[in-house]
N, C-alpha and C. Protein backbone atom coordinates (compact mmCIF):
# COMPACT_ATOMS: atom_id res chain seq x y z
N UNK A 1 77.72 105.51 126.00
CA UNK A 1 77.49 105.75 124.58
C UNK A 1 76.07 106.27 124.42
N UNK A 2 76.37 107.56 123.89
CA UNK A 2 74.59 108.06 123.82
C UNK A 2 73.96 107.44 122.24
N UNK A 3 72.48 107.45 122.33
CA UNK A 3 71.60 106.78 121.31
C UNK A 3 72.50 107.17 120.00
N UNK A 4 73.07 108.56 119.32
CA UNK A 4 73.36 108.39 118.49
C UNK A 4 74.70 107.81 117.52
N UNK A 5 75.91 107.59 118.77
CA UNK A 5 76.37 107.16 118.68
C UNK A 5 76.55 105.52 118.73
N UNK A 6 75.29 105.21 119.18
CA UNK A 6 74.74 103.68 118.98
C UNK A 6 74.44 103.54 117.49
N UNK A 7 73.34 103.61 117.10
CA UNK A 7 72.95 103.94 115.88
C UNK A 7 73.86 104.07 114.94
N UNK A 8 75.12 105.19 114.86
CA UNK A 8 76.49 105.03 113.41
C UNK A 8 77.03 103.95 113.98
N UNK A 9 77.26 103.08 115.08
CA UNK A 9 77.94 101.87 115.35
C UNK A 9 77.28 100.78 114.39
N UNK A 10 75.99 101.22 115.07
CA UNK A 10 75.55 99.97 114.39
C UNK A 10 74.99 99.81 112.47
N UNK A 11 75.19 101.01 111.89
CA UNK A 11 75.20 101.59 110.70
C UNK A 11 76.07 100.93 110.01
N UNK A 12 77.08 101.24 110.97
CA UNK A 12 78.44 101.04 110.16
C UNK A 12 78.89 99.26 110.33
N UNK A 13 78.13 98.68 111.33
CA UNK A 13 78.49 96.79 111.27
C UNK A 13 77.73 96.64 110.24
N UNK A 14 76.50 97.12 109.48
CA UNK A 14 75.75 96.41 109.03
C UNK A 14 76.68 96.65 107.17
N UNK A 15 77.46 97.48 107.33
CA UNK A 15 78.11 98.13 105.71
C UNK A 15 79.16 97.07 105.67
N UNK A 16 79.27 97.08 107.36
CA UNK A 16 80.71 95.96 107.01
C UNK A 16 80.34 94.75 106.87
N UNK A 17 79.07 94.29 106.91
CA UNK A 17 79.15 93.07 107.13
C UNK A 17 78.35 92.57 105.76
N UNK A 18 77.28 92.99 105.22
CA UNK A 18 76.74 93.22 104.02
C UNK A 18 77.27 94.41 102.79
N UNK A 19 78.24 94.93 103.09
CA UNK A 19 78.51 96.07 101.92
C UNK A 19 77.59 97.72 101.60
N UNK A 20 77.88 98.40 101.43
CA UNK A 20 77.53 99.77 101.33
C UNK A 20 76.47 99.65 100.07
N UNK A 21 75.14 100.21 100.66
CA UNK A 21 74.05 100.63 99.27
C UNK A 21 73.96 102.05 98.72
N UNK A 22 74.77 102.06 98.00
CA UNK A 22 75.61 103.14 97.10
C UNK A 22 74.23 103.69 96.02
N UNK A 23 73.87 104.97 95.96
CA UNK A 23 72.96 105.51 95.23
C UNK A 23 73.71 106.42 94.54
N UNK A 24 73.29 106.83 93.65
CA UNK A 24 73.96 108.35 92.70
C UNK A 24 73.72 109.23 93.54
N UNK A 25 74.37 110.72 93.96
CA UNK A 25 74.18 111.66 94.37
C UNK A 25 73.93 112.33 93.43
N UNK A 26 75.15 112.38 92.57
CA UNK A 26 75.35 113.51 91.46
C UNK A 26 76.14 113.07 90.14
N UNK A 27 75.87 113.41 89.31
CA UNK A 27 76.46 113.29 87.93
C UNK A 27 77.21 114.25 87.95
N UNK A 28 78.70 114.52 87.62
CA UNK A 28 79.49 115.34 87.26
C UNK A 28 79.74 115.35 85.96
N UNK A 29 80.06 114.29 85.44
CA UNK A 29 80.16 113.90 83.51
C UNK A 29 80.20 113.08 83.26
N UNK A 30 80.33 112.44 82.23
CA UNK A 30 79.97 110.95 81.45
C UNK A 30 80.83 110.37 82.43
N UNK A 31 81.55 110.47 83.15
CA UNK A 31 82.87 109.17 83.79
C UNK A 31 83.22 109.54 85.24
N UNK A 32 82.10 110.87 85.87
CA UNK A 32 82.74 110.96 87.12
C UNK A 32 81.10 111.22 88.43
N UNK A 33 81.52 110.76 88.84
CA UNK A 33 79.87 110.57 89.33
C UNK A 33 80.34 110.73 91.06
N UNK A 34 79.34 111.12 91.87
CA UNK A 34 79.33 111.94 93.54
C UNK A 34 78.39 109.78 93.79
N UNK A 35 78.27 109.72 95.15
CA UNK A 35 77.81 108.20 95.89
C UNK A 35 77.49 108.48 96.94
N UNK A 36 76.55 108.18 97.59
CA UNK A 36 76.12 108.36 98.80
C UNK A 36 75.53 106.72 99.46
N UNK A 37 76.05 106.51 100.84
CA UNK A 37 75.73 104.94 100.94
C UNK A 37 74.55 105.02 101.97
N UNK A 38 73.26 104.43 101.39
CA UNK A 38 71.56 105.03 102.02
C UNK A 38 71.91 104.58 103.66
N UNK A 39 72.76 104.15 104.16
CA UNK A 39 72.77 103.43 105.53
C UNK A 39 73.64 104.39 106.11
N UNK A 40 75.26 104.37 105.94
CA UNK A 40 75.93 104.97 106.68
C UNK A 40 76.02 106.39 106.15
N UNK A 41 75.57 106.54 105.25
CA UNK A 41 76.30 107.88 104.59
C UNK A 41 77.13 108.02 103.77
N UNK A 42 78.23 107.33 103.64
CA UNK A 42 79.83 107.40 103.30
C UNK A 42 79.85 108.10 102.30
N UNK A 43 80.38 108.91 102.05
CA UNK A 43 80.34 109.49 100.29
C UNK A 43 81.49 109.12 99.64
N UNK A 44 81.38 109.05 98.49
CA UNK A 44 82.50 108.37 97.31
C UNK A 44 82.31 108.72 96.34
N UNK A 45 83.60 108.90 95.49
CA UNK A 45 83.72 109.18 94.19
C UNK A 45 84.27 108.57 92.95
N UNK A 46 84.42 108.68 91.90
CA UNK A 46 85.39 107.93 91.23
C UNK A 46 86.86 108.33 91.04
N UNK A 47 87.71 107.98 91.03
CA UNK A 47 88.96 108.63 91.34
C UNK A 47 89.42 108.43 89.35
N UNK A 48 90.64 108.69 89.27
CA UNK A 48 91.19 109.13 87.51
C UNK A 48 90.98 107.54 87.03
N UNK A 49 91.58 106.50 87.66
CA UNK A 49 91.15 104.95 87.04
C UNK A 49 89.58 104.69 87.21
N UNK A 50 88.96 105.15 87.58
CA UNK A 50 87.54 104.70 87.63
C UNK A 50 86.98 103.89 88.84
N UNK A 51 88.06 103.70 89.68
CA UNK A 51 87.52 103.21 91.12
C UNK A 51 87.31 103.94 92.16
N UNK A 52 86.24 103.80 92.65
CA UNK A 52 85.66 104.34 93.61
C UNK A 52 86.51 104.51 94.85
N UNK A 53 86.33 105.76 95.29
CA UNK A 53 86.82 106.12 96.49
C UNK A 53 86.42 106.93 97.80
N UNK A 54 87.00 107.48 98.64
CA UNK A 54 86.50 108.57 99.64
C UNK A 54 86.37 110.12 98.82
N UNK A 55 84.90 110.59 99.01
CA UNK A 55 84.74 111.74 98.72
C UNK A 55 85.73 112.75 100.20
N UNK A 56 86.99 113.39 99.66
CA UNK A 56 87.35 114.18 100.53
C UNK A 56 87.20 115.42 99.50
N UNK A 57 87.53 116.38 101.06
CA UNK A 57 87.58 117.53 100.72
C UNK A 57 88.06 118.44 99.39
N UNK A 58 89.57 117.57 99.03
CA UNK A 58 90.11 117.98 98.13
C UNK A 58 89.19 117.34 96.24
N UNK A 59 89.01 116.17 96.98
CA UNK A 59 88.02 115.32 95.73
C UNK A 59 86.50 116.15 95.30
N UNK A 60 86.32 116.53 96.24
CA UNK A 60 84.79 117.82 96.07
C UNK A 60 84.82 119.16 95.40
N UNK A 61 86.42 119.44 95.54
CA UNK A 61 86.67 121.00 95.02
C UNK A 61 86.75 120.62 93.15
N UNK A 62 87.68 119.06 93.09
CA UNK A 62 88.16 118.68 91.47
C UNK A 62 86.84 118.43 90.96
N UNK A 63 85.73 117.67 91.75
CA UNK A 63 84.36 117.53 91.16
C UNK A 63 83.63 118.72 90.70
N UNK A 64 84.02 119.77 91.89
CA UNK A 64 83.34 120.99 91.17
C UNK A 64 83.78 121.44 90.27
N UNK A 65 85.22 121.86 90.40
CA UNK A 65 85.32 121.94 88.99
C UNK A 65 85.28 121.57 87.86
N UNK A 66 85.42 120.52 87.51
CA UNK A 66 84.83 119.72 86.66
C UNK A 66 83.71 120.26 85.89
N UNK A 67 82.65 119.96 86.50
CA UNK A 67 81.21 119.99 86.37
C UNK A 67 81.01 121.12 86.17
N UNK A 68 81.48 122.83 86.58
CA UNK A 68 81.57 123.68 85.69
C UNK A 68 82.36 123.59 84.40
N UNK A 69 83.32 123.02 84.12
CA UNK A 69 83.89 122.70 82.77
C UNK A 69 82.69 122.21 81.84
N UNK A 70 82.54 121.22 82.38
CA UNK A 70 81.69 119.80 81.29
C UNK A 70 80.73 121.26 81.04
N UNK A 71 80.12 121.41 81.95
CA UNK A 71 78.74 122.57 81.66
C UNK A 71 79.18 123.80 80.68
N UNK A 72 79.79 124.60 80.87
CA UNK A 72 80.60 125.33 80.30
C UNK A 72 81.01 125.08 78.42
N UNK A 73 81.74 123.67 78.70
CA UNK A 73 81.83 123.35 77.57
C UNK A 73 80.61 122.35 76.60
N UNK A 74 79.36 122.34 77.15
CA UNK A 74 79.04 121.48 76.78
C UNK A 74 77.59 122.80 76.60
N UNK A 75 77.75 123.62 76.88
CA UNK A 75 76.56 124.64 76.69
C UNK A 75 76.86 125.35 75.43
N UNK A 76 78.40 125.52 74.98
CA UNK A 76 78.95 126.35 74.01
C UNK A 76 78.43 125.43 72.69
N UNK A 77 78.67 123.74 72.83
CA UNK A 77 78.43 122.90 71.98
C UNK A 77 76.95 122.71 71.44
N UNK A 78 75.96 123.63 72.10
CA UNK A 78 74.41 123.42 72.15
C UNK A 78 74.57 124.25 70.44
């Protein structure tokens, strides 16, 4: 096992064993927000009920869009 694969091992006991320290990445709109966890990384999002989940691929494209909407519509409202 090389050093860096030591290191996400041990990243990742310390999330499991104490829980993920979840920061804002990004604001998308009042109810949908990007997470980044300061230890392992993990990224997360809020999914349509409001619980947090895995930022995937497909979850990054709906965020973007989004966030051109909100902007979009929320620039016309200025």
């Amino acid at each position: 096992m090389n050093a860096n694969n030591l290191k996400n091992a041990n990243q990742n006991l310390l999330c499991l064993f104490f829980g993920h320290k979840l920061t804002l990445k990004r604001k998308i709109t009042n109810h949908f927000e990007e997470y980044e966890c300061k230890v392992c990384h993990l990224e997360l999002t809020n999914d349509d009920k409001g619980h947090k989940t895995h930022l995937t691929t497909k979850l990054r494209e709906v965020n973007e869009t989004l966030f051109h909407l909100h902007l979009k519509r929320h620039h016309h409202s200025l």
